[in-house]
Protein backbone atom coordinates (compact mmCIF):
# COMPACT_ATOMS: atom_id res chain seq x y z
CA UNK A 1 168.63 157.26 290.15
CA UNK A 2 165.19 158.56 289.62
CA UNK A 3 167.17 161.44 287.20
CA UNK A 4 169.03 158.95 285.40
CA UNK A 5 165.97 156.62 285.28
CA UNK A 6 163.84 159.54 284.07
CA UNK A 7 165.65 159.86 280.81
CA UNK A 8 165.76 156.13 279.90
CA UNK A 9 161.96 156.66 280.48
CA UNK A 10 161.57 159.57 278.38
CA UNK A 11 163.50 157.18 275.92
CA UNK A 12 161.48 154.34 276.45
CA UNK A 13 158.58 156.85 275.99
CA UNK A 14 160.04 158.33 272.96
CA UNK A 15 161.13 154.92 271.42
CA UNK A 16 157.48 153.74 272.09
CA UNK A 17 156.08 156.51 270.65
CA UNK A 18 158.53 156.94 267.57
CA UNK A 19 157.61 152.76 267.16
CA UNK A 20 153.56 153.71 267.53
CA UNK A 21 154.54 157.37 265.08
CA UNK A 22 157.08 155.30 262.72
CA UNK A 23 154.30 152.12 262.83
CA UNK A 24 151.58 154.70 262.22
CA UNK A 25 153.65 156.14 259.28
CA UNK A 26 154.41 152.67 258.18
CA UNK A 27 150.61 152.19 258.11
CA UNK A 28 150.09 155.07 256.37
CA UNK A 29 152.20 154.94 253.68
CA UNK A 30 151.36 151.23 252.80
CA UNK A 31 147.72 152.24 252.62
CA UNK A 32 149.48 155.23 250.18
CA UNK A 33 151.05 152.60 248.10
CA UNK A 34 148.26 150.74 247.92
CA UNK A 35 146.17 153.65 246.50
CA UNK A 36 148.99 154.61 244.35
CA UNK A 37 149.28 150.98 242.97
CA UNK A 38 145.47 150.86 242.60
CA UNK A 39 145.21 154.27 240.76
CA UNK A 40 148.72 153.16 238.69
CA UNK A 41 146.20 150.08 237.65
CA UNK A 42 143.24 152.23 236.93
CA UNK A 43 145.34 154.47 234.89
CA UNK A 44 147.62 151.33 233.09
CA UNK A 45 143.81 149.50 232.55
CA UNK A 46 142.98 152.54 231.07
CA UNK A 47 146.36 152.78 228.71
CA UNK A 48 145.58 149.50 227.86
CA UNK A 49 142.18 150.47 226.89
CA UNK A 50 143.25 153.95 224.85
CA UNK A 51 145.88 151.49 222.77
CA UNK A 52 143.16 149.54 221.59
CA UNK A 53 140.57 151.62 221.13
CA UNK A 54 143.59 153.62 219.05
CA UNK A 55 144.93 150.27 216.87
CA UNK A 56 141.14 149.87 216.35
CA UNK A 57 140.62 153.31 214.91
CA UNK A 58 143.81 153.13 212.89
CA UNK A 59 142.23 150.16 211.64
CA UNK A 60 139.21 151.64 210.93
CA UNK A 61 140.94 154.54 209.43
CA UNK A 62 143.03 152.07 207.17
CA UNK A 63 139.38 150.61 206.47
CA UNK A 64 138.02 153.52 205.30
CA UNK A 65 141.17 154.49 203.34
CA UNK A 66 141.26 151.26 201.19
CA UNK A 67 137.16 152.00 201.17
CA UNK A 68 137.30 155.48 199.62
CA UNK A 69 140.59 154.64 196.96
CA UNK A 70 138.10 151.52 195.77
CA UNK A 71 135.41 153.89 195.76
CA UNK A 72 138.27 156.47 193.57
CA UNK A 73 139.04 154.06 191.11
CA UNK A 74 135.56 152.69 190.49
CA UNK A 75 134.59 156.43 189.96
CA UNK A 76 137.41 156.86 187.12
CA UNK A 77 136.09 153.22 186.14
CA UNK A 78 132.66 154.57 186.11
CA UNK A 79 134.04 157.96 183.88
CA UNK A 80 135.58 155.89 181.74
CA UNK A 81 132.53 153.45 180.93
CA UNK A 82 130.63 157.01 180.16
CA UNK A 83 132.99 158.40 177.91
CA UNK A 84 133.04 155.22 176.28
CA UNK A 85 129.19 155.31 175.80
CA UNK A 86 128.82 159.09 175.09
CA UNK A 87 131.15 158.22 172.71
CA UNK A 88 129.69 155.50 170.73
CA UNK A 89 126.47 157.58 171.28
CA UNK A 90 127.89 160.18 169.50
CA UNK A 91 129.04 158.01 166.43
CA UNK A 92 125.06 156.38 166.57
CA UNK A 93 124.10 159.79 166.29
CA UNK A 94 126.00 160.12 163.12
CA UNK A 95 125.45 157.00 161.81
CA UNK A 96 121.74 158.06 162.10
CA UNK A 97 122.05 161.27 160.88
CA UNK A 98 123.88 159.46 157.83
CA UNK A 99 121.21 157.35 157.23
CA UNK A 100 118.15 159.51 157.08
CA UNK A 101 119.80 161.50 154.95
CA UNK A 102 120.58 158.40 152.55
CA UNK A 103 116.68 157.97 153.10
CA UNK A 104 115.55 161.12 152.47
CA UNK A 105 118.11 160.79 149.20
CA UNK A 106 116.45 157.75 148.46
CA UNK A 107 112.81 158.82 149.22
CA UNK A 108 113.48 161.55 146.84
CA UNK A 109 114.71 159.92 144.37
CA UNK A 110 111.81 157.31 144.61
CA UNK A 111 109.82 160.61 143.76
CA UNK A 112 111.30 161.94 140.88
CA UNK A 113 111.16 158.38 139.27
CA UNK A 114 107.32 158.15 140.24
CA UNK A 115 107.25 161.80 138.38
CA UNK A 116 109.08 160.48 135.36
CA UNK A 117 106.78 157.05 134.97
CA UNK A 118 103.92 158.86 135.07
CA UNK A 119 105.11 161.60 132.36
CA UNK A 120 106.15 158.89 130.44
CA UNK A 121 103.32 157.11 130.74
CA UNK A 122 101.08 160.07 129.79
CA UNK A 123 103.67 160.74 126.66
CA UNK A 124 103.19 156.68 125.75
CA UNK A 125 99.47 157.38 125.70
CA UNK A 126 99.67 160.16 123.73
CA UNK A 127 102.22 158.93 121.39
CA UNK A 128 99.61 155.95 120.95
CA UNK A 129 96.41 158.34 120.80
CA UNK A 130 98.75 160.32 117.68
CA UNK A 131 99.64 157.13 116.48
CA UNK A 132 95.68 155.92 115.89
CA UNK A 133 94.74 159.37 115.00
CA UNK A 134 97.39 159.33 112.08
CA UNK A 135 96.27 155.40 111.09
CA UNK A 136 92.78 156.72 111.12
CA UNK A 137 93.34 159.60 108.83
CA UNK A 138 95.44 157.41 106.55
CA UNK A 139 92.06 155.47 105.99
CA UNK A 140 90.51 158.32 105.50
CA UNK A 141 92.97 159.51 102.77
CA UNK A 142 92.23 156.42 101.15
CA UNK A 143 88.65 157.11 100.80
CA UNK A 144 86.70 160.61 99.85
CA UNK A 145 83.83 160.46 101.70
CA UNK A 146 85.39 159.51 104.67
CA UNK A 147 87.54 162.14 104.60
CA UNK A 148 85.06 164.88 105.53
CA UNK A 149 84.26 162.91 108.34
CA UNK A 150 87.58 162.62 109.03
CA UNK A 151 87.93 166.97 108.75
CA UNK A 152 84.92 166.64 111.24
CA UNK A 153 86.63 164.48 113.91
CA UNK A 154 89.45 166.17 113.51
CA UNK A 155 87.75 170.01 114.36
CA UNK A 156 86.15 168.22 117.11
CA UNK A 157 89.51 166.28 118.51
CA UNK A 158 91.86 169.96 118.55
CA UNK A 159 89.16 171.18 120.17
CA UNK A 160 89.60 168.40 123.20
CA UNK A 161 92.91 168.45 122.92
């Protein structure tokens, strides 16, 4: 009995310890799973985190996109405006240019008109210092006497003149 005994012993043994092994194992792979489940958490937290930290820099991306073609067409708006201006710079310029010359025309002209008053005025004066000269010596025609006088003024005037 003892030998027959012995093995149901050994199996009792075995079946005890394969429980305690298996129970041990059982143990050890829920505390596995657990770790595994906690890291899987850790890693789908941190997923989580990536996709929004990545929608938030597409976002930002898209931001700065919409940012820099505003920023594109003000720039063209901005080239525009100065060819505009450099432009109607360009035709003030002429205008200007136009207009001193119509000045300088004009100042000229102003000049020459001074030049021919004057002349003419200096021609008037001497047309009317002839014309007393001649009534004088008229007179003088008229009368002898004054006419030597008259010979004597007259010696005296060419000289002046």
């Amino acid at each position: 009995m003892n030998s027959n005994n012995e093995p149901q012993k050994n199996t009792k043994k075995w079946v005890a310890f394969k429980e305690q092994n298996d129970s041990q194992q059982i143990k050890n792979f829920t505390d596995e799973i657990q770790n595994t489940k906690k890291q899987v958490s850790a890693l789908e937290i941190a997923a989580m985190k990536f996709k929004l930290d990545h929608r938030k820099a597409l976002g930002l991306a898209e931001d700065q996109k919409m940012k820099i073609e505003e920023l594109n067409a003000k720039i063209i708006q901005l080239q525009d405006q100065n060819q505009k201006l450099e432009l109607e710079n360009q035709q003030l310029n002429e205008k200007l240019d136009c207009k001193i010359h119509i000045e300088e025309e004009f100042l000229k002209t102003i000049s020459d008109l001074s030049k021919d008053v004057k002349q003419k005025e200096r021609s008037q004066e001497l047309a009317g210092t002839c014309k007393t000269q001649e009534a004088i010596n008229n007179e003088l025609k008229k009368d002898p006497k004054q006419k030597r006088v008259m010979n004597k003024v007259e010696e005296s005037t060419c000289c002046i003149v």
